[in-house]
Protein backbone atom coordinates (compact mmCIF):
# COMPACT_ATOMS: atom_id res chain seq x y z
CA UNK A 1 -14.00 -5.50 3.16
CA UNK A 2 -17.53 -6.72 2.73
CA UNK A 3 -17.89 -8.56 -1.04
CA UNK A 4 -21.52 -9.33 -2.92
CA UNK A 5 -21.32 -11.65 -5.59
CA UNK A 6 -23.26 -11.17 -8.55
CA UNK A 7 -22.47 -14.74 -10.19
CA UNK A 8 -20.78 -18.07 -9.61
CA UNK A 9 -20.15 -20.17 -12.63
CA UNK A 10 -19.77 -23.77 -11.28
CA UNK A 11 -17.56 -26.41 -14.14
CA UNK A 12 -18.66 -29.14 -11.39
CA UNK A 13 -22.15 -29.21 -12.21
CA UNK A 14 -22.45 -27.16 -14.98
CA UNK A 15 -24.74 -24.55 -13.41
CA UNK A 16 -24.32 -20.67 -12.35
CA UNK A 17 -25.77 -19.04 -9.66
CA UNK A 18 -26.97 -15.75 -10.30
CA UNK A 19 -27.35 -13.61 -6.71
CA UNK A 20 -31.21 -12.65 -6.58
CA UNK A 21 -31.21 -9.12 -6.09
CA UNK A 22 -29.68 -8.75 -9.54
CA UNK A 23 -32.60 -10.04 -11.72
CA UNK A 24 -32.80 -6.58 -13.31
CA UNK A 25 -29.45 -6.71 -14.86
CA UNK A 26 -29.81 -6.55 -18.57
CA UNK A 27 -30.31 -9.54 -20.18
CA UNK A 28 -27.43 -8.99 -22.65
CA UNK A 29 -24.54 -8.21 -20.00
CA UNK A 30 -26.51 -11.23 -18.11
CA UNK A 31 -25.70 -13.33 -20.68
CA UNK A 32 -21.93 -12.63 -22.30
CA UNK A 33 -21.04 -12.58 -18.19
CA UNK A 34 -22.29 -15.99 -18.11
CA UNK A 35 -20.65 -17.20 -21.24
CA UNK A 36 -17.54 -15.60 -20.71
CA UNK A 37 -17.48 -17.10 -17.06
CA UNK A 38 -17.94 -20.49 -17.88
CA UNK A 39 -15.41 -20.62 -20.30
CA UNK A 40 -12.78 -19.49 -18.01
CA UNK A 41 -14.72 -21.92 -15.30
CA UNK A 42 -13.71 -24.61 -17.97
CA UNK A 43 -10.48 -24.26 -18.76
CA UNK A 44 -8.99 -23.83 -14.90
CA UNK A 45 -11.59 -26.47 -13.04
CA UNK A 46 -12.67 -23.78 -10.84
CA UNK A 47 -15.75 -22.19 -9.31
CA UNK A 48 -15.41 -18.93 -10.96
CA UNK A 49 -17.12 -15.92 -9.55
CA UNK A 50 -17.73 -11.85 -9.89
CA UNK A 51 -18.87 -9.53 -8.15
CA UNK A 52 -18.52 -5.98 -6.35
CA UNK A 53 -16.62 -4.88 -3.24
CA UNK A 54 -17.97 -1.90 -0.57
CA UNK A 55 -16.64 0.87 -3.31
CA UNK A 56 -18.07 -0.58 -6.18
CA UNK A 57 -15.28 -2.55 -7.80
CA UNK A 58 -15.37 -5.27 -9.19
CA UNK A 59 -13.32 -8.45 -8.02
CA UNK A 60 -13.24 -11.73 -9.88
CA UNK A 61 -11.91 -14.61 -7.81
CA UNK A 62 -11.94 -18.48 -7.86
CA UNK A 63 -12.43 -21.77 -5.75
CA UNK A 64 -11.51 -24.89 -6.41
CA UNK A 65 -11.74 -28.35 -4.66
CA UNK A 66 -8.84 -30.08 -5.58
CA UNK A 67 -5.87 -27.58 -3.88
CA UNK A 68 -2.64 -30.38 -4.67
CA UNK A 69 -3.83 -30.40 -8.55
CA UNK A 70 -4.69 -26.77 -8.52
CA UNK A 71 -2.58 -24.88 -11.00
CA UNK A 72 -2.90 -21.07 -9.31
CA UNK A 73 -0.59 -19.06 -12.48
CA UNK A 74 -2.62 -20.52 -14.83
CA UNK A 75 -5.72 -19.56 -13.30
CA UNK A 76 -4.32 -16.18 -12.44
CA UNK A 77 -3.62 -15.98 -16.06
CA UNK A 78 -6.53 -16.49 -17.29
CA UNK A 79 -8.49 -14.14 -14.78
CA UNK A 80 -5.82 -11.40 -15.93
CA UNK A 81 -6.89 -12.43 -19.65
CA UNK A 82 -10.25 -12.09 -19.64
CA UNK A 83 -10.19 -8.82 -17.44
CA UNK A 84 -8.04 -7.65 -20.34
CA UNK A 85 -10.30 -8.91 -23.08
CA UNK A 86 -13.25 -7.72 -22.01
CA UNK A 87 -12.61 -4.77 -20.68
CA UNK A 88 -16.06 -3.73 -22.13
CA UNK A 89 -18.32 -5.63 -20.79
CA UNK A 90 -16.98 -5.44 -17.45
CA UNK A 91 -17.06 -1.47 -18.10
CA UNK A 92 -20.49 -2.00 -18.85
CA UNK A 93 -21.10 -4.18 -15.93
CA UNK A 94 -19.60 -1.72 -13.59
CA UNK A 95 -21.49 1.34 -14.87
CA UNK A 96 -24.59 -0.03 -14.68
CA UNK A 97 -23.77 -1.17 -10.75
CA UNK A 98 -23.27 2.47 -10.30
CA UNK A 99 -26.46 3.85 -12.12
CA UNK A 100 -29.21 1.45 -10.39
CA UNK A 101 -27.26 0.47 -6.73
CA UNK A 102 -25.33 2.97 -5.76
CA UNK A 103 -26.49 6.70 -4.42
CA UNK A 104 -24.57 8.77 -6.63
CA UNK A 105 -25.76 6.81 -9.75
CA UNK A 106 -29.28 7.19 -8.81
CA UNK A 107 -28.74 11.15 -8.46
CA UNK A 108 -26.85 10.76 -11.90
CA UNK A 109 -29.91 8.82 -13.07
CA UNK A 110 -32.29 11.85 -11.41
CA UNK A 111 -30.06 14.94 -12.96
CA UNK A 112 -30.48 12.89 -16.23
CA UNK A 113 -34.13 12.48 -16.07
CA UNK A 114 -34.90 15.79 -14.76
CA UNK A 115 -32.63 17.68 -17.71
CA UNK A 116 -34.63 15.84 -20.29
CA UNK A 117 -37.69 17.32 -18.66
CA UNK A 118 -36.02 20.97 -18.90
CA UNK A 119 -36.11 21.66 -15.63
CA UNK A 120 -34.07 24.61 -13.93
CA UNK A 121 -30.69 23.48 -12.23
CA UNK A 122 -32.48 24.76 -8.92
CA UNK A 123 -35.28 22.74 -9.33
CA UNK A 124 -33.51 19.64 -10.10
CA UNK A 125 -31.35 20.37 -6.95
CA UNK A 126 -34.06 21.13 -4.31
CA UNK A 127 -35.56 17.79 -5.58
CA UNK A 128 -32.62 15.76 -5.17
CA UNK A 129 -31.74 17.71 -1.92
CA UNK A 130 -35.92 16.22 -0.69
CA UNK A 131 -34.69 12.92 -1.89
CA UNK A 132 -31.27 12.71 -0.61
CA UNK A 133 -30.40 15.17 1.76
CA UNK A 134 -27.55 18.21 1.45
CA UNK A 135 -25.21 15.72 0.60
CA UNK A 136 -27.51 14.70 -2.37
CA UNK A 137 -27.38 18.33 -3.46
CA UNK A 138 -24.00 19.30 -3.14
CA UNK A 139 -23.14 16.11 -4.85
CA UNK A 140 -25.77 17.16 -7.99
CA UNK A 141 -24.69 20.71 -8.21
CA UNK A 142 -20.95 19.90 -8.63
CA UNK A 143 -21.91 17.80 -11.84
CA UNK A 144 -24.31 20.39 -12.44
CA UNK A 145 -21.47 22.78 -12.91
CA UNK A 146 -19.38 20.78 -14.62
């Protein structure tokens, strides 16, 4: 299953790597990731990062460079805690992954757009069928009917 990361929160150096082709993400998700990261980066020693899978999800996960003095509950732990703590942000994180990089968010994004406009349902669909083929429409009419 192919992964992107979106950050990397490094206790080594004290640095974080943010993956290039999300520069767009909104400066306040950009920032509470990035605090909330390097906390947990912190407190287990470990490379810390987050990002999305093929389907959209996202995965936290961790490296670290010492394995003998590695304590893997407690870092499991604390993953667990802040996925339960901020379920929020990572709510927010996720949704906007689906609005501005996947297909179906950007035909969301379209519908959206195009609504606010007033434009028919059939005019909204033929322009997101021209955009992104039958699929694209049949997609847009079911929320359409919705």
């Amino acid at each position: 299953m192919e992964k992107t990361i979106l950050i990397s929160i490094s206790p080594y150096v004290q640095k974080y790597y943010l993956n290039e082709n999300y520069e767009d993400l909104p400066k306040d998700i950009k920032e509470e990731i990035i605090a909330k990261l390097s906390v947990v980066a912190e407190k287990t020693d470990c490379i810390i990062s987050v990002g999305f899978d093929e389907k959209g999800e996202i995965f936290i996960e961790e490296r670290h460079d010492d394995p003998i003095g590695h304590d893997d509950i407690g870092v499991a732990l604390e993953i667990k805690r802040l996925q339960t703590e901020e379920v929020e942000l990572l709510k927010a994180l996720k949704l906007w992954h689906m609005i501005y990089r996947t297909q179906h968010g950007k035909i969301v994004r379209e519908i959206v757009i195009q609504q606010a406009k007033k434009s028919a349902h059939e005019q909204i669909l033929k322009s997101i069928e021209k955009k992104y083929g039958v699929e694209g429409r049949d997609f847009a009419k079911a929320l359409l009917e919705e």
